[in-house]
PDB file of N, CA and C in Angstrom:
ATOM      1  N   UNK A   1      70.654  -0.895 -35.732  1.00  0.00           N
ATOM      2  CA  UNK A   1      70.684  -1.943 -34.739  1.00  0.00           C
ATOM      3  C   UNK A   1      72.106  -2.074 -34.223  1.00  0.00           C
ATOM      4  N   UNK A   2      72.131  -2.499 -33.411  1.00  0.00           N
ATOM      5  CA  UNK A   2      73.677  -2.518 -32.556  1.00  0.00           C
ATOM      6  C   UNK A   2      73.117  -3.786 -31.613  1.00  0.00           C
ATOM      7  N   UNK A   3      74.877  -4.657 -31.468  1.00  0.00           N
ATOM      8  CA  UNK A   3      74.664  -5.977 -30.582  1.00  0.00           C
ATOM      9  C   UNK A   3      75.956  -5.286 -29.516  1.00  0.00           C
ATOM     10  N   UNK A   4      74.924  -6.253 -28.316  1.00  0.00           N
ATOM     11  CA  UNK A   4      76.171  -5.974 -27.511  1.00  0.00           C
ATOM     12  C   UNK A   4      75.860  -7.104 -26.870  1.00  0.00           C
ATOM     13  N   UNK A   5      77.496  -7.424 -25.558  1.00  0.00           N
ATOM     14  CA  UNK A   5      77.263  -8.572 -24.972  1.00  0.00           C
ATOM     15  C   UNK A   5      77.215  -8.571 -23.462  1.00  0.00           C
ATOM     16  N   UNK A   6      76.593  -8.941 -22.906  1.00  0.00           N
ATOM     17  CA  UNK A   6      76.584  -8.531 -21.362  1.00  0.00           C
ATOM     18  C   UNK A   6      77.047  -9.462 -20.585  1.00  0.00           C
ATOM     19  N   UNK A   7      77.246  -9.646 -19.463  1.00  0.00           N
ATOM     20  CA  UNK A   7      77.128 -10.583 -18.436  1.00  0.00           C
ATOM     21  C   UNK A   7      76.353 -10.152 -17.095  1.00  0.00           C
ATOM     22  N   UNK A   8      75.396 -10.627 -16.983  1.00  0.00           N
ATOM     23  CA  UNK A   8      74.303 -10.350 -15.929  1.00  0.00           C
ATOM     24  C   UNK A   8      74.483 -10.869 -14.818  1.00  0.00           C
ATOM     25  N   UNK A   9      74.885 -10.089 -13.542  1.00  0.00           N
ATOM     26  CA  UNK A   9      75.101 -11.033 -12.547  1.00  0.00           C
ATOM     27  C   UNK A   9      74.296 -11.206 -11.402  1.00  0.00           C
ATOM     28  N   UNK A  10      72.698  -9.875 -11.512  1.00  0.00           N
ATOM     29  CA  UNK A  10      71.663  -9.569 -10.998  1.00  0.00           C
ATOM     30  C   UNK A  10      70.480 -10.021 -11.357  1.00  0.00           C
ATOM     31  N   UNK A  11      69.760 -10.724 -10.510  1.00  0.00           N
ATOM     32  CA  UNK A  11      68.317 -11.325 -11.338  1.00  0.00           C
ATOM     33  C   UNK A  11      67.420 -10.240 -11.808  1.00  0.00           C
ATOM     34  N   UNK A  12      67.711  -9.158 -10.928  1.00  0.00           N
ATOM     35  CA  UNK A  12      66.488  -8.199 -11.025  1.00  0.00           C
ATOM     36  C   UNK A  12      66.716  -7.631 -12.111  1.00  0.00           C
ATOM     37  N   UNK A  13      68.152  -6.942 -12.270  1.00  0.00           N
ATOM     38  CA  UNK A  13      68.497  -6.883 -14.256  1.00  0.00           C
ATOM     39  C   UNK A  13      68.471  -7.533 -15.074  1.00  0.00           C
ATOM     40  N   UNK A  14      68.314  -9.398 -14.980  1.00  0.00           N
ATOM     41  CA  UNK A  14      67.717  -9.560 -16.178  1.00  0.00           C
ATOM     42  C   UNK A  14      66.475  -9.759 -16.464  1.00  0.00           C
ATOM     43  N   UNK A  15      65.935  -9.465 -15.391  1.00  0.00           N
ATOM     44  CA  UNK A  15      64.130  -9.356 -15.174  1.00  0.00           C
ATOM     45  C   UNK A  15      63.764  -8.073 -16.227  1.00  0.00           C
ATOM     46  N   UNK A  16      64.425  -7.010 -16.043  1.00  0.00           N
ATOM     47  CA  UNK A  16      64.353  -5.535 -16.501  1.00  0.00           C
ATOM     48  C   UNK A  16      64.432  -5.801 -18.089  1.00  0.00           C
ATOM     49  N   UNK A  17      65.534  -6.627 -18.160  1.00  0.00           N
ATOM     50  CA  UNK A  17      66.360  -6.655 -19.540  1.00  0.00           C
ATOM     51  C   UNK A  17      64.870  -7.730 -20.439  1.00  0.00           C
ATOM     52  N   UNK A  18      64.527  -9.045 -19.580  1.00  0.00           N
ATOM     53  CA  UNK A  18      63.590  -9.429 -20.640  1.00  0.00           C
ATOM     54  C   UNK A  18      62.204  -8.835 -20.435  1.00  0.00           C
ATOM     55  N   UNK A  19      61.502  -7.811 -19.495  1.00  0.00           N
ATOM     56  CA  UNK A  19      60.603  -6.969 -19.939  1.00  0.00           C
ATOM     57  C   UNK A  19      60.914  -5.912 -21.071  1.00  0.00           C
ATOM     58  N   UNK A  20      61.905  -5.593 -21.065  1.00  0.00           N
ATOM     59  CA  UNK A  20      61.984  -4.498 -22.439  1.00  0.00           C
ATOM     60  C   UNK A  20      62.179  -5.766 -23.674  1.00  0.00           C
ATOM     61  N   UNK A  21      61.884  -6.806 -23.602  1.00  0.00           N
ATOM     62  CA  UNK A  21      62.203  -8.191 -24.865  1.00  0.00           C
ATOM     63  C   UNK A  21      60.841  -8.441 -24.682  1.00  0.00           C
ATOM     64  N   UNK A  22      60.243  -8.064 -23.560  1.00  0.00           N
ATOM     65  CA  UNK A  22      58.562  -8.678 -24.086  1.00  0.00           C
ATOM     66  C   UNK A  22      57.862  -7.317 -24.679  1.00  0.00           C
ATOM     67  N   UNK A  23      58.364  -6.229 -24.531  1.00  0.00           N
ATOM     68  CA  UNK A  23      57.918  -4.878 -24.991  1.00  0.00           C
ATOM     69  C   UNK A  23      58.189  -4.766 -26.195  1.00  0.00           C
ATOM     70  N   UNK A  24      59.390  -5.388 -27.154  1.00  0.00           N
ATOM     71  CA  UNK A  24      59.964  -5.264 -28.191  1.00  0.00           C
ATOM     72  C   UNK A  24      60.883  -4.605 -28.339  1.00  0.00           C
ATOM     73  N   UNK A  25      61.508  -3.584 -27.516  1.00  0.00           N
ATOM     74  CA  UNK A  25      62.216  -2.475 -27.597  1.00  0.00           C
ATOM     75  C   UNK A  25      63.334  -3.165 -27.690  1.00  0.00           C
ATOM     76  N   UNK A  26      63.733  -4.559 -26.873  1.00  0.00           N
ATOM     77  CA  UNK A  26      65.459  -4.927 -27.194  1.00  0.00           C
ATOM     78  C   UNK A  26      64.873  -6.683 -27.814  1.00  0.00           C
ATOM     79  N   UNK A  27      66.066  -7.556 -28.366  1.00  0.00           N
ATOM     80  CA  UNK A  27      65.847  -8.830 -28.505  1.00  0.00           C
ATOM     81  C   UNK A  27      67.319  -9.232 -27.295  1.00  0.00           C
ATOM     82  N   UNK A  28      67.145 -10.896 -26.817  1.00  0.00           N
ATOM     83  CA  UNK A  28      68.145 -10.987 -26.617  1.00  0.00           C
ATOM     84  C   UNK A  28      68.625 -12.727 -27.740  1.00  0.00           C
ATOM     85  N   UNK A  29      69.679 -12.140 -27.587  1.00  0.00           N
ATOM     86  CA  UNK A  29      70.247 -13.652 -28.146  1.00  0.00           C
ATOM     87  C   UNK A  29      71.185 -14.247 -27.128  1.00  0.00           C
ATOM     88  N   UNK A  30      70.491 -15.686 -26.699  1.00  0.00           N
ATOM     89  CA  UNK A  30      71.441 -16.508 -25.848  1.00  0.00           C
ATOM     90  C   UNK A  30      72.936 -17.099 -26.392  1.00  0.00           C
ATOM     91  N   UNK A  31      72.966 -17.638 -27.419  1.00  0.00           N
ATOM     92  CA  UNK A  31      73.977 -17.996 -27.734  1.00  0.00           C
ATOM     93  C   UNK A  31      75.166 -17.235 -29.108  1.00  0.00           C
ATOM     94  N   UNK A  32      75.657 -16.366 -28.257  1.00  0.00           N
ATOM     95  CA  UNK A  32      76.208 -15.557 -29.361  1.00  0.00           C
ATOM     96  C   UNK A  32      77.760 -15.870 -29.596  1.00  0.00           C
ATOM     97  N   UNK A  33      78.015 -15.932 -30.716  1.00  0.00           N
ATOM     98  CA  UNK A  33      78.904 -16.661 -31.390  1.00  0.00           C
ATOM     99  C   UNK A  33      79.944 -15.611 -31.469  1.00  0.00           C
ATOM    100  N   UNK A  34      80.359 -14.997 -30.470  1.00  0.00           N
ATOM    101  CA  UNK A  34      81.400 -13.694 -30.194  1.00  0.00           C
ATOM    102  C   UNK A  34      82.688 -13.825 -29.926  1.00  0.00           C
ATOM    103  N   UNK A  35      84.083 -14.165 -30.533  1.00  0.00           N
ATOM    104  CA  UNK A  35      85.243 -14.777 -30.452  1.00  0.00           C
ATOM    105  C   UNK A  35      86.187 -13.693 -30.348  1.00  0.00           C
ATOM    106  N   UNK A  36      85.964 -12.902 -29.319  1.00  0.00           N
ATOM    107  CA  UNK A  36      86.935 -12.227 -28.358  1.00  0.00           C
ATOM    108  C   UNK A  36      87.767 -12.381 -27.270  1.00  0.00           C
ATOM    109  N   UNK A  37      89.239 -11.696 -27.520  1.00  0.00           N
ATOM    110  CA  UNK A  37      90.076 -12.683 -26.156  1.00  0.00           C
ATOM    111  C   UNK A  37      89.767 -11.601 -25.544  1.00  0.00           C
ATOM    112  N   UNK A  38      88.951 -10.157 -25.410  1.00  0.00           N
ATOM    113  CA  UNK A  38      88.419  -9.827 -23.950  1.00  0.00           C
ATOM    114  C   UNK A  38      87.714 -10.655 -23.664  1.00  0.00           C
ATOM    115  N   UNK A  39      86.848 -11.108 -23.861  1.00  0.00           N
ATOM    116  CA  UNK A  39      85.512 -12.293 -23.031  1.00  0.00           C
ATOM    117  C   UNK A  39      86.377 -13.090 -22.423  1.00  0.00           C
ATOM    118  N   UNK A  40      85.634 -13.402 -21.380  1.00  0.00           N
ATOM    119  CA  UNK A  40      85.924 -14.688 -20.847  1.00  0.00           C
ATOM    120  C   UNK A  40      85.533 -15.668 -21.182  1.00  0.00           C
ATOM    121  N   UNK A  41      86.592 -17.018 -21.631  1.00  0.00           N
ATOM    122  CA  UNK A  41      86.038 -18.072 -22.498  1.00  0.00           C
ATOM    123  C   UNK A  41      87.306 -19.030 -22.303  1.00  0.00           C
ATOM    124  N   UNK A  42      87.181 -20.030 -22.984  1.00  0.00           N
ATOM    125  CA  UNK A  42      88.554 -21.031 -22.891  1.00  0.00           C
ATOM    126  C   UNK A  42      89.717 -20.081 -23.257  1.00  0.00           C
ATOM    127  N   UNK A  43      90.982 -21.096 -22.759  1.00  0.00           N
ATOM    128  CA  UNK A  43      92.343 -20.555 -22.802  1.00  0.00           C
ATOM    129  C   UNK A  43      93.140 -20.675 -23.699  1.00  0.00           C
ATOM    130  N   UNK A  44      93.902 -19.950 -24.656  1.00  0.00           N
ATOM    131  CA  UNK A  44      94.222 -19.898 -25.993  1.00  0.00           C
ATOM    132  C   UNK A  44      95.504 -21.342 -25.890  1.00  0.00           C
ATOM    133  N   UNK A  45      95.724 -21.894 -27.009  1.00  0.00           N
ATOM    134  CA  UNK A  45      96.778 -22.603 -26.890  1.00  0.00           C
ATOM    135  C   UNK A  45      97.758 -21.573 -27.148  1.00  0.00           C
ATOM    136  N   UNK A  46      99.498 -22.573 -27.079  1.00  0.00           N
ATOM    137  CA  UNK A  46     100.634 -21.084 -27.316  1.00  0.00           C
ATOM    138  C   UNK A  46     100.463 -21.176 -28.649  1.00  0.00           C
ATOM    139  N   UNK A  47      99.992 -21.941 -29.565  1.00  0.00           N
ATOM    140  CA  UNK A  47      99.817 -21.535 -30.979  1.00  0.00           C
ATOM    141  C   UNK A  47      98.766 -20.411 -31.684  1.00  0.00           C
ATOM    142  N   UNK A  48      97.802 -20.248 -30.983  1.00  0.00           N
ATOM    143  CA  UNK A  48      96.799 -19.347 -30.870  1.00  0.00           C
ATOM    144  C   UNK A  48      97.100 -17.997 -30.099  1.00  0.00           C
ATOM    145  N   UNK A  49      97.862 -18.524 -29.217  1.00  0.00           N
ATOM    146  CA  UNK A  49      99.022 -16.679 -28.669  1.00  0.00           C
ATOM    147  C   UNK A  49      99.563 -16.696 -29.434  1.00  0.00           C
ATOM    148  N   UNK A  50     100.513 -17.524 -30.102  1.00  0.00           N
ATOM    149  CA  UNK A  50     101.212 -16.174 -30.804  1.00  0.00           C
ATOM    150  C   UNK A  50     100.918 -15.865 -32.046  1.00  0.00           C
ATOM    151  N   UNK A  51      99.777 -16.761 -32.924  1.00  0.00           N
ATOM    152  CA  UNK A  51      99.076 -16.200 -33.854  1.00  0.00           C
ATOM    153  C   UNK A  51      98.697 -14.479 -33.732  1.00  0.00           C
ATOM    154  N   UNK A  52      98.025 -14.910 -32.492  1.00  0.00           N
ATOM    155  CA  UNK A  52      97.516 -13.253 -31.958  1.00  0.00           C
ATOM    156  C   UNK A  52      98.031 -12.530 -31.831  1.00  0.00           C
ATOM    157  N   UNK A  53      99.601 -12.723 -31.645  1.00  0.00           N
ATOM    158  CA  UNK A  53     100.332 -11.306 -31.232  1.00  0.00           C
ATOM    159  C   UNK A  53     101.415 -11.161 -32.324  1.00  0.00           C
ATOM    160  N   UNK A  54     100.971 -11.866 -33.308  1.00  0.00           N
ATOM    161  CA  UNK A  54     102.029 -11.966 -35.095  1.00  0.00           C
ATOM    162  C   UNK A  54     100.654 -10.932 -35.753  1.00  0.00           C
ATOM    163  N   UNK A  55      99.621 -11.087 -35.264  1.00  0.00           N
ATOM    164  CA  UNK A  55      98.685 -10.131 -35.691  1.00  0.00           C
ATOM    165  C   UNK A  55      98.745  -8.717 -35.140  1.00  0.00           C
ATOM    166  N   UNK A  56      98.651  -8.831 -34.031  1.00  0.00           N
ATOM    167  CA  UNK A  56      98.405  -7.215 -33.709  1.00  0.00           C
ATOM    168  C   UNK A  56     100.238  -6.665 -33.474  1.00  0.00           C
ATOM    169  N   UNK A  57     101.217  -7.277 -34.226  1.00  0.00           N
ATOM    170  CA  UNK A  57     102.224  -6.806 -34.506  1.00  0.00           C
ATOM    171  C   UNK A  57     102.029  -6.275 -35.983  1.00  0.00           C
ATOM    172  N   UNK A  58     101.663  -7.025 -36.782  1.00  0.00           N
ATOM    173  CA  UNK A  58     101.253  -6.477 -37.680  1.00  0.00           C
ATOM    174  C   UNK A  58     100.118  -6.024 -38.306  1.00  0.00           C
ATOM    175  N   UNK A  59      99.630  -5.721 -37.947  1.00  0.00           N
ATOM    176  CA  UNK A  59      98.448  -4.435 -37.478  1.00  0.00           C
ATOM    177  C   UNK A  59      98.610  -3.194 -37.576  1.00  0.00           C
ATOM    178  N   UNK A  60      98.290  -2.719 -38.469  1.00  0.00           N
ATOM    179  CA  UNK A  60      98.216  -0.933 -38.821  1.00  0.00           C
ATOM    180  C   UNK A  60      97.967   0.207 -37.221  1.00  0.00           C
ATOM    181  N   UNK A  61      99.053   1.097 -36.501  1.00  0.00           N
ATOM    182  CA  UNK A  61      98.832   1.274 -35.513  1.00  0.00           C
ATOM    183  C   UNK A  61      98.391   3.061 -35.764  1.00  0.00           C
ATOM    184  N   UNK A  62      97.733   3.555 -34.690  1.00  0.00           N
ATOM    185  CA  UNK A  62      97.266   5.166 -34.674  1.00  0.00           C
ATOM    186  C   UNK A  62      98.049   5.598 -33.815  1.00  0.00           C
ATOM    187  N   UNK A  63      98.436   7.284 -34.031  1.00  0.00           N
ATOM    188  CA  UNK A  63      99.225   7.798 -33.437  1.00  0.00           C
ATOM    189  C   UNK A  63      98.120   8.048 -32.160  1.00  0.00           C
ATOM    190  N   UNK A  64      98.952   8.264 -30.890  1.00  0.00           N
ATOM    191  CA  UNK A  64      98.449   8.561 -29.356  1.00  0.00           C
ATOM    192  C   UNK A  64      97.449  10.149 -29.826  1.00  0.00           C
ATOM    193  N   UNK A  65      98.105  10.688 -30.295  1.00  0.00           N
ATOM    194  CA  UNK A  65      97.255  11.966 -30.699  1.00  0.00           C
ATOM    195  C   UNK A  65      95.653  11.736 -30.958  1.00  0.00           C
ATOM    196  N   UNK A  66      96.060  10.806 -32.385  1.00  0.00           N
ATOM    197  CA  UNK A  66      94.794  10.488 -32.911  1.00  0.00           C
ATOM    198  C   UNK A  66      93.735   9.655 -32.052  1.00  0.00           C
ATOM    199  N   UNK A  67      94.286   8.885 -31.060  1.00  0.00           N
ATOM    200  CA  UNK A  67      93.409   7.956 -30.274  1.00  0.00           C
ATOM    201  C   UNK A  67      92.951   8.944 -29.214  1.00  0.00           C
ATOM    202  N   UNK A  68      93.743   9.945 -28.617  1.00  0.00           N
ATOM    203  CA  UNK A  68      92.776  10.608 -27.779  1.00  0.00           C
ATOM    204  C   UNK A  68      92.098  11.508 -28.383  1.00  0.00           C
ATOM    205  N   UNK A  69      92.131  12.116 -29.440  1.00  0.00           N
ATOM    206  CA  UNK A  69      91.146  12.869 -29.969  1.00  0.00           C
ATOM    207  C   UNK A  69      90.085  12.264 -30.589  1.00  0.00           C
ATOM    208  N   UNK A  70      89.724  10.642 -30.614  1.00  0.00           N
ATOM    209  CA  UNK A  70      88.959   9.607 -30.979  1.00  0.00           C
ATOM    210  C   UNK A  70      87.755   9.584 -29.910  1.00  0.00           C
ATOM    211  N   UNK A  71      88.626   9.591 -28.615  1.00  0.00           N
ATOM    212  CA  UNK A  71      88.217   8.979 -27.334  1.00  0.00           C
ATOM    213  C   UNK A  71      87.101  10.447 -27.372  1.00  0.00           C
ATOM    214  N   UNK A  72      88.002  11.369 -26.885  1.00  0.00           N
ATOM    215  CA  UNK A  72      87.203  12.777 -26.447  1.00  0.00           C
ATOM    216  C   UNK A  72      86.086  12.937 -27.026  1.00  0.00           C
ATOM    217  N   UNK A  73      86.394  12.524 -28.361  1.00  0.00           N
ATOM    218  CA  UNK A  73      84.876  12.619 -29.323  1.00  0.00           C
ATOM    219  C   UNK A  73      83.751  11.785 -28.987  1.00  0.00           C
ATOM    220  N   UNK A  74      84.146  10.682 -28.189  1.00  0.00           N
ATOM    221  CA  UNK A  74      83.296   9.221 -27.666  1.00  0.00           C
ATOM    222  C   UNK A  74      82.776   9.917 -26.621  1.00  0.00           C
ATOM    223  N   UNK A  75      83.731  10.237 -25.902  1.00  0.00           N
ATOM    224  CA  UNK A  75      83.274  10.769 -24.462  1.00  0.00           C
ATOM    225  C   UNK A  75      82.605  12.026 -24.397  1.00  0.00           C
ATOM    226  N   UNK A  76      82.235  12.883 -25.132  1.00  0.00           N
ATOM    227  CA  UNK A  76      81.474  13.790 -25.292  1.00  0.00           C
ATOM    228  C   UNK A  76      79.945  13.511 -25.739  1.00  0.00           C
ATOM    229  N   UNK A  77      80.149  12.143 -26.972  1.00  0.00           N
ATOM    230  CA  UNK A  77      79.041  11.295 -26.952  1.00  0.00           C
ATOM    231  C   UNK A  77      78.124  11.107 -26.163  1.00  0.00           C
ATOM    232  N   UNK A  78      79.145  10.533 -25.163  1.00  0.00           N
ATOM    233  CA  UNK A  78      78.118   9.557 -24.039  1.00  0.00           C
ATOM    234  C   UNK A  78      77.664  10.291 -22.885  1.00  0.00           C
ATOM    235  N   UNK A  79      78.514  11.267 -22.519  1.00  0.00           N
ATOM    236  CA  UNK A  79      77.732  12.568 -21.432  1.00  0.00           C
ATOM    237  C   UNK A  79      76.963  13.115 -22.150  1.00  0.00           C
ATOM    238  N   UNK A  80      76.304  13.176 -23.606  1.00  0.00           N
ATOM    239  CA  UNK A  80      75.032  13.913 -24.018  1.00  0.00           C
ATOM    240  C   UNK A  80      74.053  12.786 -23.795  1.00  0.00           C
ATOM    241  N   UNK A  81      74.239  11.633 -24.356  1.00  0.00           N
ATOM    242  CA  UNK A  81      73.017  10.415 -24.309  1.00  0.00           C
ATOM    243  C   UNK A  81      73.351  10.536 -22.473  1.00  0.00           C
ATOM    244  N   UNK A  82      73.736  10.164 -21.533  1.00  0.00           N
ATOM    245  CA  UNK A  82      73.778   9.970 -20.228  1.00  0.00           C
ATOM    246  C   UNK A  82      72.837  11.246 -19.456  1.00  0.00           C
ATOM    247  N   UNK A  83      72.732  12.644 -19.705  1.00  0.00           N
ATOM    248  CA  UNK A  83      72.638  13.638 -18.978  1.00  0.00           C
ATOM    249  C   UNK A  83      71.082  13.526 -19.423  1.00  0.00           C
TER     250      UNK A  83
END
């Protein structure tokens, strides 16, 4: 199982999206409890910035090497499921 989070900004896609929820094939959950500063959501206080960035300072980092040879492997992924 895998969650993901969308933002729908087409009726006719989420028409699509809850026929495959009356088929069974997907569920959706309305209220998902997802606390990411990609999302769009309220605005951090400056105590909550710089919590965040005392974190991903100290944060274990990957060499550029290793991240594109991460990626390539993703992206080879997704042109087999896509084609």
């Amino acid at each position: 199982m895998h969650t993901i989070t969308l933002q729908i900004y087409n009726s006719d896609a989420l028409k699509t999206l809850k026929t495959l929820e009356n088929k069974r094939l997907i569920g959706i959950v309305n209220n998902s409890e997802i606390d990411s500063l990609a999302l769009p959501g309220e605005p951090l206080s400056i105590t909550e910035f710089k919590n965040c960035i005392s974190e991903a300072e100290s944060s274990p980092t990957v060499s550029l090497k290793f991240a594109i040879d991460k990626w390539e492997s993703k992206r080879k992924q997704l042109q087999k499921i896509t084609k």
